[in-house]
C-alpha atoms as a PDB file:
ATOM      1  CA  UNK A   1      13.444 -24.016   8.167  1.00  0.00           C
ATOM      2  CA  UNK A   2      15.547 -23.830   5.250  1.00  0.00           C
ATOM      3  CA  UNK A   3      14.407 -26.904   3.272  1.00  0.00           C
ATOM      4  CA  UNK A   4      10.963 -25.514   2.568  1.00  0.00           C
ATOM      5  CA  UNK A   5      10.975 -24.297  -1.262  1.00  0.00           C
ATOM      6  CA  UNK A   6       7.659 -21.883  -1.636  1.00  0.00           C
ATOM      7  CA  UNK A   7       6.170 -19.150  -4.309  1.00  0.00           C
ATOM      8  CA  UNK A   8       5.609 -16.350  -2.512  1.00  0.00           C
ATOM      9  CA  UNK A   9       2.160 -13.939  -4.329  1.00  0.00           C
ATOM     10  CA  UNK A  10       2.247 -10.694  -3.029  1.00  0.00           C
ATOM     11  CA  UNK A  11       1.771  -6.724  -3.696  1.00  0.00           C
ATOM     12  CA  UNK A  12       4.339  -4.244  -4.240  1.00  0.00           C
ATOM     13  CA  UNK A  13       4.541  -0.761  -3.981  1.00  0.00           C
ATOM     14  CA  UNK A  14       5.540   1.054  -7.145  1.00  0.00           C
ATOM     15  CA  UNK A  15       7.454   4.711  -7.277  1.00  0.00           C
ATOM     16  CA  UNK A  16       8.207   6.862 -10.100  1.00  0.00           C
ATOM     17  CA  UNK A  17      11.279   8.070 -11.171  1.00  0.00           C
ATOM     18  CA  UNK A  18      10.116  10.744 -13.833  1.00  0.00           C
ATOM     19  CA  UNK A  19      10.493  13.243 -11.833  1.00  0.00           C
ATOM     20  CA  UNK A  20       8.073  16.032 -11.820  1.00  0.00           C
ATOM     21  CA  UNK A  21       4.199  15.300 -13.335  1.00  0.00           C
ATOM     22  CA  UNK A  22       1.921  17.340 -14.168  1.00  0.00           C
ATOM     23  CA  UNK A  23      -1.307  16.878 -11.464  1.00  0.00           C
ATOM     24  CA  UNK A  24      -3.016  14.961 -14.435  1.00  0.00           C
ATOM     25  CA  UNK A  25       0.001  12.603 -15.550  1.00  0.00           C
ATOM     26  CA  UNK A  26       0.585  11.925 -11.928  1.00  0.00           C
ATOM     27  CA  UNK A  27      -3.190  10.778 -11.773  1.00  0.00           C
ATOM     28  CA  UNK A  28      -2.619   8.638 -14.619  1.00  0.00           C
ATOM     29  CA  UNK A  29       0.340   6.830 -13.579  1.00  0.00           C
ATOM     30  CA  UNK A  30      -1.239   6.217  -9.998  1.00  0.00           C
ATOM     31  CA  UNK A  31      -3.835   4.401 -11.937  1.00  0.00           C
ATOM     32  CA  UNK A  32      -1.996   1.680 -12.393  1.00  0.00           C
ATOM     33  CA  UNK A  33      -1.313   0.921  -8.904  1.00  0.00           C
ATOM     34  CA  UNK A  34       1.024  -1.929  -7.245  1.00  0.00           C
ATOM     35  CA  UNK A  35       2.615  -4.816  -8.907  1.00  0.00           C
ATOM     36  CA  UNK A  36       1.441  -8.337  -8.244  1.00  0.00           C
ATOM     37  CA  UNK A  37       5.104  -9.672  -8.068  1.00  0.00           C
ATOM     38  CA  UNK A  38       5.512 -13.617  -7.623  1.00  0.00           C
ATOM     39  CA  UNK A  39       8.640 -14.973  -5.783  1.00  0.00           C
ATOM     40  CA  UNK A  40      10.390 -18.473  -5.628  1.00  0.00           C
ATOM     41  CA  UNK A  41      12.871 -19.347  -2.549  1.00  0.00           C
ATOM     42  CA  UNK A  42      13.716 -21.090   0.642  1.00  0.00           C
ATOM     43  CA  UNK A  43      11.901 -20.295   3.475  1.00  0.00           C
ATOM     44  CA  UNK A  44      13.849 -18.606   6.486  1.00  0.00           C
ATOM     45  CA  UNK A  45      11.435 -17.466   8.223  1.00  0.00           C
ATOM     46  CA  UNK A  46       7.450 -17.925   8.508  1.00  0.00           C
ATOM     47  CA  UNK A  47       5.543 -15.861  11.432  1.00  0.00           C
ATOM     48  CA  UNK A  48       2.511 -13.263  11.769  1.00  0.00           C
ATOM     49  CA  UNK A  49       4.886 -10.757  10.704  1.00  0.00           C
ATOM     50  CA  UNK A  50       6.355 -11.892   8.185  1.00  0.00           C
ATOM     51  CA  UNK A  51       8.232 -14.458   5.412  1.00  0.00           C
ATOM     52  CA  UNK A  52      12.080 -14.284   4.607  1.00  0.00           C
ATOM     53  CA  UNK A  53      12.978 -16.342   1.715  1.00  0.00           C
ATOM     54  CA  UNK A  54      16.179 -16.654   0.071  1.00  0.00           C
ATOM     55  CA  UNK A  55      17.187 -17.510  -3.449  1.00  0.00           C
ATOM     56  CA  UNK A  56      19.933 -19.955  -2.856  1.00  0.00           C
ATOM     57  CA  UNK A  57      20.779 -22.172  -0.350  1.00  0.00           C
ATOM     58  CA  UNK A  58      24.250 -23.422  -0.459  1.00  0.00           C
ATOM     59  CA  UNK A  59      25.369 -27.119   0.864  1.00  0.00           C
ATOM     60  CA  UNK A  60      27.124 -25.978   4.051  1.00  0.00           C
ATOM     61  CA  UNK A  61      23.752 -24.515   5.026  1.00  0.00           C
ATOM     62  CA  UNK A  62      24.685 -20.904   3.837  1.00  0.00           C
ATOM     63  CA  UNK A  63      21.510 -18.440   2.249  1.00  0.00           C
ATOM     64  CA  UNK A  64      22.229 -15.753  -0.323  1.00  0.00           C
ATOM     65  CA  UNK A  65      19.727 -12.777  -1.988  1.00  0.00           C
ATOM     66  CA  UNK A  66      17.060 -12.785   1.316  1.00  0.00           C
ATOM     67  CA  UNK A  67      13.924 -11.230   0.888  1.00  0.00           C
ATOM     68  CA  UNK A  68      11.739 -10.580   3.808  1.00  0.00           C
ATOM     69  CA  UNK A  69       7.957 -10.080   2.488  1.00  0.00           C
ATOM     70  CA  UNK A  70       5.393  -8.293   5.573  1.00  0.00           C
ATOM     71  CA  UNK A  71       2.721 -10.474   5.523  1.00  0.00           C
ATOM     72  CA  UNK A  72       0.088  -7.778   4.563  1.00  0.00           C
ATOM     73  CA  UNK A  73       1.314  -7.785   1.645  1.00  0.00           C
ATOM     74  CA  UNK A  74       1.004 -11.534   0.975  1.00  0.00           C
ATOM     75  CA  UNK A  75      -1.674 -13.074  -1.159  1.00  0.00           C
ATOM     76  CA  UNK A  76      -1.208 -16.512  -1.440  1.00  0.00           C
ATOM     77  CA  UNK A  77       2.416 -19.100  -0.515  1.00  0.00           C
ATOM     78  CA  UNK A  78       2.548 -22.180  -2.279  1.00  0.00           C
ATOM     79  CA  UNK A  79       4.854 -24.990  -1.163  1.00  0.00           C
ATOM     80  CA  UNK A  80       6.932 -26.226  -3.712  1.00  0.00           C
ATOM     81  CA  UNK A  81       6.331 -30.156  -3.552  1.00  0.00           C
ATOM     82  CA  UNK A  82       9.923 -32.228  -3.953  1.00  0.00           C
ATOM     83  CA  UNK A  83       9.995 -34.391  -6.726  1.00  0.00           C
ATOM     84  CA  UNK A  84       6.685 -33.058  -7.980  1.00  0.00           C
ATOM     85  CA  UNK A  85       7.456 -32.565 -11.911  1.00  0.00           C
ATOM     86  CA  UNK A  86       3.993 -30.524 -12.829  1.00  0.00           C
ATOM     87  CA  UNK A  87       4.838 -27.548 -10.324  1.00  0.00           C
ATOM     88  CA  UNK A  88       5.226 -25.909 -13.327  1.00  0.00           C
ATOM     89  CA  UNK A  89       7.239 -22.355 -12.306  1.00  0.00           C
ATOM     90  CA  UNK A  90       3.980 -21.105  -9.451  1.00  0.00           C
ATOM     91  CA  UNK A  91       1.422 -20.683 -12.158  1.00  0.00           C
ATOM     92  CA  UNK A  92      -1.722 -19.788 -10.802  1.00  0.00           C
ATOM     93  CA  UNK A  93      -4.019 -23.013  -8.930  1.00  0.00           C
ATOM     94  CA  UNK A  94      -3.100 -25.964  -6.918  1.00  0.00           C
ATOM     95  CA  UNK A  95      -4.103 -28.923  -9.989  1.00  0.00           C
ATOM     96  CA  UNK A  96      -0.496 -30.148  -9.508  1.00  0.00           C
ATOM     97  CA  UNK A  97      -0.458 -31.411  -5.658  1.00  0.00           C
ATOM     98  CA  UNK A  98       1.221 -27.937  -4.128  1.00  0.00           C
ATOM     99  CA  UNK A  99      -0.453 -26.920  -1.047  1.00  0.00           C
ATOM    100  CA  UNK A 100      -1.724 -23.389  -0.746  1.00  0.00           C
ATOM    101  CA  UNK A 101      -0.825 -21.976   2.440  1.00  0.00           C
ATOM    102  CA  UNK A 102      -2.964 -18.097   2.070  1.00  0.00           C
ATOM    103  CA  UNK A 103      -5.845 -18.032   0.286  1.00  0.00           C
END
C-alpha cells in the first residue's frame, strides 16, 4: 500500500480528566458522548480488522505518526483522488470525484 492517500471518519472514545464528579456532573459530561474525529494519511494497512494510516511518507519509502483505526469504529474512508484539485480537505460528500469506500 503506501501510495493510497484516504480521510479516515470515525468515533472516538472520550475520558475525563476532572477528576472526581459529582453523580449529576458525571451524567452531564457523558452526554456528550464520543468525538466524530476525521483523519488524513497514507494507507498501511486495510483489512476486516482494521486501517493503519500514517501522516508522512518519506521518499525512501519510510512512514512516520501511524495510526491504526479498528474498523468498528469507522464511518466512512474516502480516497484522496491524485491531481484532483476540489478534494477540498475531506469535507463531507463525494461531489468532487473521491470514492467512498464505507458508507
Amino acid at each position: 500500500m503506501g501510495e493510497r492517500a484516504v480521510w479516515v471518519y470515525w468515533i472516538d472514545a472520550t475520558a475525563s480528566d476532572e477528576g472526581w464528579m459529582t453523580g449529576e456532573a458525571a451524567c452531564d459530561w457523558a452526554k456528550e458522548g464520543p468525538v466524530e474525529v476525521r483523519t488524513v494519511g497514507w494507507c498501511i494497512r486495510d483489512d476486516e480488522i482494521a486501517l493503519t494510516v500514517a501522516s508522512s511518507l518519506a521518499s525512501d519509502g519510510g512512514y512516520r505518526e501511524i495510526l491504526t483505526i479498528p474498523r468498528g469504529c469507522i464511518t466512512r474512508v474516502v480516497d484522496i483522488v491524485k491531481g484532483d484539485p476540489q478534494w477540498q480537505g475531506g469535507r463531507s460528500g463525494d461531489k468532487n470525484g473521491t470514492k467512498s469506500l464505507i458508507s
